[in-house]
PDB file of N, CA and C in Angstrom:
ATOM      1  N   UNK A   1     -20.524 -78.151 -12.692  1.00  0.00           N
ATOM      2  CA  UNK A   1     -21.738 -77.404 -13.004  1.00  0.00           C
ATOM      3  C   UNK A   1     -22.701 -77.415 -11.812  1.00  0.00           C
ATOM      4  N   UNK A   2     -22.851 -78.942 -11.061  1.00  0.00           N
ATOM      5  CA  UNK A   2     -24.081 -78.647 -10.031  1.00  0.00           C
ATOM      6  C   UNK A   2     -23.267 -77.479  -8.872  1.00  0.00           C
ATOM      7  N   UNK A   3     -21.874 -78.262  -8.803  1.00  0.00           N
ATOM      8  CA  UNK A   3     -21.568 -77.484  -6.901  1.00  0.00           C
ATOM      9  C   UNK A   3     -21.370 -76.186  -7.247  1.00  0.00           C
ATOM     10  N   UNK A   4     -21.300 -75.612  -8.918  1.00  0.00           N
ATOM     11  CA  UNK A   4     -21.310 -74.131  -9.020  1.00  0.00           C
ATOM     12  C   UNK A   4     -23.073 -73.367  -8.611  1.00  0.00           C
ATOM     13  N   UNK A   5     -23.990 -74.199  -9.193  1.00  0.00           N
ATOM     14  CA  UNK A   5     -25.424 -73.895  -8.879  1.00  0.00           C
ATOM     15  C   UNK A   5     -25.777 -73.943  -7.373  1.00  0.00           C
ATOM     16  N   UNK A   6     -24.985 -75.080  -6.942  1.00  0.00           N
ATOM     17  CA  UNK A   6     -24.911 -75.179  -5.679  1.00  0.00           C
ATOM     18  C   UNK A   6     -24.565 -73.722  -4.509  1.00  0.00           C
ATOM     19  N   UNK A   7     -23.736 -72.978  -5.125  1.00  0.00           N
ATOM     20  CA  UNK A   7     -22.817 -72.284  -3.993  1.00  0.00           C
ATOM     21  C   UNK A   7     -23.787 -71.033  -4.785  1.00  0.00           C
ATOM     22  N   UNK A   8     -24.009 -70.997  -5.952  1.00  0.00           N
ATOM     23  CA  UNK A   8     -25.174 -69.920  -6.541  1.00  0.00           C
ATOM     24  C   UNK A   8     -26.310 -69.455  -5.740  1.00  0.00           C
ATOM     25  N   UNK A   9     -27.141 -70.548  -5.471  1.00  0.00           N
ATOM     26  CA  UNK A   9     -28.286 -70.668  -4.898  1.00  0.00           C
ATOM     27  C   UNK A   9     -27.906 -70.226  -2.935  1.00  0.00           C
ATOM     28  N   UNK A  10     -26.643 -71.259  -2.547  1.00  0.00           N
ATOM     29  CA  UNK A  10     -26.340 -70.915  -1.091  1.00  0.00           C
ATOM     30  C   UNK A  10     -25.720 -69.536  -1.088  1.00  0.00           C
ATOM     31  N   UNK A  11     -24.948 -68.617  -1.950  1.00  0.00           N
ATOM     32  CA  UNK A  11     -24.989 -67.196  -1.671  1.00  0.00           C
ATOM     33  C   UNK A  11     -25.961 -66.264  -2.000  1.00  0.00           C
ATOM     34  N   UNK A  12     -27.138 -66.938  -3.214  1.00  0.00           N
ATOM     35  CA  UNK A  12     -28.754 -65.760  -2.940  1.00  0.00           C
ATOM     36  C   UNK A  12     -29.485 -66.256  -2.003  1.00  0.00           C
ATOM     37  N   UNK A  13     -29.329 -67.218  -0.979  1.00  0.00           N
ATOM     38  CA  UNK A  13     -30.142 -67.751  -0.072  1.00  0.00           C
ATOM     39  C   UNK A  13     -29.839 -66.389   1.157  1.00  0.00           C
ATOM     40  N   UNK A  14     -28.506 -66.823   1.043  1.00  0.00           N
ATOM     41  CA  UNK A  14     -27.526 -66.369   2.434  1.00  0.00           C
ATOM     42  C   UNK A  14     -28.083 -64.262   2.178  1.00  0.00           C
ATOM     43  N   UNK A  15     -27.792 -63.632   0.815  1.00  0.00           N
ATOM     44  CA  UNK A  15     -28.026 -62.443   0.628  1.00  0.00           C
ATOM     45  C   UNK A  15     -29.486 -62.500   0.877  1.00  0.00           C
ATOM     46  N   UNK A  16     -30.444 -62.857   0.660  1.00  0.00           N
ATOM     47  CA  UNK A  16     -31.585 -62.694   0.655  1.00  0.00           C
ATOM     48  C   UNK A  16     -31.619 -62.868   2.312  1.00  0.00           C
ATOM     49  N   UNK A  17     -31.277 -63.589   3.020  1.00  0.00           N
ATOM     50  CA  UNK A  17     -31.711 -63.556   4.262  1.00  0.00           C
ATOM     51  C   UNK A  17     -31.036 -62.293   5.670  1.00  0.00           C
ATOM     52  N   UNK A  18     -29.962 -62.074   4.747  1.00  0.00           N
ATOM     53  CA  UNK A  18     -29.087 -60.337   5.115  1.00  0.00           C
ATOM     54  C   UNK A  18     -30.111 -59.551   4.980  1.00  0.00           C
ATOM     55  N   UNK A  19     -30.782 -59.370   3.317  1.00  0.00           N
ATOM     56  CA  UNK A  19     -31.535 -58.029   3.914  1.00  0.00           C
ATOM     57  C   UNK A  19     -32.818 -57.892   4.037  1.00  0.00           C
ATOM     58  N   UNK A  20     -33.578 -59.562   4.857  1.00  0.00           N
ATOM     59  CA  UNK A  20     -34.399 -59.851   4.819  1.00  0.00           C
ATOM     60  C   UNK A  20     -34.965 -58.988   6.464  1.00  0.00           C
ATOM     61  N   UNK A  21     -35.505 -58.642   7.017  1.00  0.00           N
ATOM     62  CA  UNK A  21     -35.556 -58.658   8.293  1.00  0.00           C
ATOM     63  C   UNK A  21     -36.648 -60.197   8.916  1.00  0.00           C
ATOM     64  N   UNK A  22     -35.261 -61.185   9.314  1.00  0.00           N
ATOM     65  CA  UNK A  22     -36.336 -62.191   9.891  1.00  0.00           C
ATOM     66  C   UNK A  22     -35.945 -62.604  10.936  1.00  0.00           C
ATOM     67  N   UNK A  23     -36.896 -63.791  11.245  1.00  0.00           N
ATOM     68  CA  UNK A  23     -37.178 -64.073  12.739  1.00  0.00           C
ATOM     69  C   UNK A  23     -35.533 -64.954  12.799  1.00  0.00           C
ATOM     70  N   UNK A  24     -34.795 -64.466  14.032  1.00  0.00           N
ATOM     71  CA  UNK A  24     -33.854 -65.478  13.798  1.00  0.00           C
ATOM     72  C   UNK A  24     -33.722 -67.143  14.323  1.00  0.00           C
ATOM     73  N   UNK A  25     -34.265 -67.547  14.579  1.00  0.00           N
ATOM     74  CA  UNK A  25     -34.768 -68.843  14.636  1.00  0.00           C
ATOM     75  C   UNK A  25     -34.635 -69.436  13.386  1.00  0.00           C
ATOM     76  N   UNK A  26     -35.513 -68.868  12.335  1.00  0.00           N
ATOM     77  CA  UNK A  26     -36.039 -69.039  11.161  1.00  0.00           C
ATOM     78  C   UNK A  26     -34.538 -68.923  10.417  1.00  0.00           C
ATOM     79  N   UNK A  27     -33.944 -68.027  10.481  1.00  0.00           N
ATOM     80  CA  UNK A  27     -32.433 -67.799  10.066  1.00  0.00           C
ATOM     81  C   UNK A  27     -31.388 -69.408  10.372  1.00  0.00           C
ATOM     82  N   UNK A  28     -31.460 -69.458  11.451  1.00  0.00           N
ATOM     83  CA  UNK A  28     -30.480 -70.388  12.046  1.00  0.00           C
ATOM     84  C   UNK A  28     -31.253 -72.047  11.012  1.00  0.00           C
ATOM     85  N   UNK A  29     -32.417 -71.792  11.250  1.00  0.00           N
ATOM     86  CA  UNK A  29     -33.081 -73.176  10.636  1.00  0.00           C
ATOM     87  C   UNK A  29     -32.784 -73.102   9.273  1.00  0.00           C
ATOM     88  N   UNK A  30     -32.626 -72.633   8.517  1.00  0.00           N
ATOM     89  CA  UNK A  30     -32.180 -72.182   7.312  1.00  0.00           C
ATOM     90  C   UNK A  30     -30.811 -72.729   6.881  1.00  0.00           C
ATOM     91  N   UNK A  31     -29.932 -71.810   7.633  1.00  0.00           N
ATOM     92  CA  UNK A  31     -28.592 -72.579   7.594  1.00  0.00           C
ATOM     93  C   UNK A  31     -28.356 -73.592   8.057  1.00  0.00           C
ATOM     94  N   UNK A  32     -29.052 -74.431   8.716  1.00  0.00           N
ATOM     95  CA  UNK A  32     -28.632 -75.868   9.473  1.00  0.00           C
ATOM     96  C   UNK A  32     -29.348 -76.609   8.613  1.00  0.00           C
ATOM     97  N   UNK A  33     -30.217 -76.143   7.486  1.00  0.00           N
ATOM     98  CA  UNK A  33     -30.983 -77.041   6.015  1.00  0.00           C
ATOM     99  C   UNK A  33     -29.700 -76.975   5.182  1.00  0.00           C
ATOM    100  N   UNK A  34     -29.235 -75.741   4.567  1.00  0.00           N
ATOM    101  CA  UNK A  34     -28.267 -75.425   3.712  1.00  0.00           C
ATOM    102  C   UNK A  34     -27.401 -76.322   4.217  1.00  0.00           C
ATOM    103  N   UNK A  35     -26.685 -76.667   5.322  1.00  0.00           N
ATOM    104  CA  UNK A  35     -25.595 -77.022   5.284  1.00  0.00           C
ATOM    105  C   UNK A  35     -25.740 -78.620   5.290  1.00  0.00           C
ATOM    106  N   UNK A  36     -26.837 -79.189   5.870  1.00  0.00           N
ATOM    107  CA  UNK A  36     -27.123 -80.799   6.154  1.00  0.00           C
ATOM    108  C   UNK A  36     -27.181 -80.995   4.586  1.00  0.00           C
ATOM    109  N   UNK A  37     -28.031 -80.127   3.816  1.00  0.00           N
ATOM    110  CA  UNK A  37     -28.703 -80.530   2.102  1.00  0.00           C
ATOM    111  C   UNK A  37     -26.854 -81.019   1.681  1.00  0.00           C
ATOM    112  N   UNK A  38     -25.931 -79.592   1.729  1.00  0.00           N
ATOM    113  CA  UNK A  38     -24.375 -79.210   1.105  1.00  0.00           C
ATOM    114  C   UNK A  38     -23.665 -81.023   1.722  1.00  0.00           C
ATOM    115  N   UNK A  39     -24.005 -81.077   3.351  1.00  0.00           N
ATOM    116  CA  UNK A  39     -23.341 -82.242   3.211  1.00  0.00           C
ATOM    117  C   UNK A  39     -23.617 -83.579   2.969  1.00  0.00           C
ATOM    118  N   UNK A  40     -24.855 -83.985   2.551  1.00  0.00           N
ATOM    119  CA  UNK A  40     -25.852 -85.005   1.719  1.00  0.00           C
ATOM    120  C   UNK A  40     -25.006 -84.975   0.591  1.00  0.00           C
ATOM    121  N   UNK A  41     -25.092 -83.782  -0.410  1.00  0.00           N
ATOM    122  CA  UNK A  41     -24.512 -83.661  -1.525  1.00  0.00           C
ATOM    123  C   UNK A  41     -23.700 -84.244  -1.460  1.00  0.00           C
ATOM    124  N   UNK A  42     -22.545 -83.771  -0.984  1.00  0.00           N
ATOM    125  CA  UNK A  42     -20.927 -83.848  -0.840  1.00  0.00           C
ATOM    126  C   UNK A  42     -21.022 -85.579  -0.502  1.00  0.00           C
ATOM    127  N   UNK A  43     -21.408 -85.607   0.052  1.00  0.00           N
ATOM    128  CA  UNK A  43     -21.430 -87.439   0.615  1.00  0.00           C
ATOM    129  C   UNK A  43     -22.150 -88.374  -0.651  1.00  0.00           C
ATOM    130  N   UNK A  44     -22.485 -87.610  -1.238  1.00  0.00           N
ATOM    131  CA  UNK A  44     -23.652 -88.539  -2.597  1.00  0.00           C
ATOM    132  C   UNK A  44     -22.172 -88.572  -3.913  1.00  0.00           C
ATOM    133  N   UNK A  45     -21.885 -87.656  -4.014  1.00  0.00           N
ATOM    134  CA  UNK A  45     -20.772 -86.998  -4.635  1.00  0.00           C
ATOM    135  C   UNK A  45     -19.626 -87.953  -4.863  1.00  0.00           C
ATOM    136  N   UNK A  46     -18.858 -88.038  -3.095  1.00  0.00           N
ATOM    137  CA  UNK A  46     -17.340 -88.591  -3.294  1.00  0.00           C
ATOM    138  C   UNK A  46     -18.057 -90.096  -3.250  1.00  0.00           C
TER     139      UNK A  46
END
């Protein structure tokens, strides 16, 4: 149930920032949160 909310939230993050027009800096910082948060998880997890 969470890593489904999980991948929920990281593909309206990811769409929202497609047809967002933004700064890409701001983009890249984004995904380098998403993915540190995904591998916290994953490490809290196993």
């Amino acid at each position: 149930q969470r890593s489904r909310q999980m991948s929920d939230t990281a593909r309206n993050l990811f769409n929202l920032s497609s047809l967002t027009d933004i700064n890409n800096d701001t983009f890249i910082n984004e995904i380098y949160t998403l993915i540190s948060n995904t591998a916290y998880l994953a490490s809290i997890i196993q």
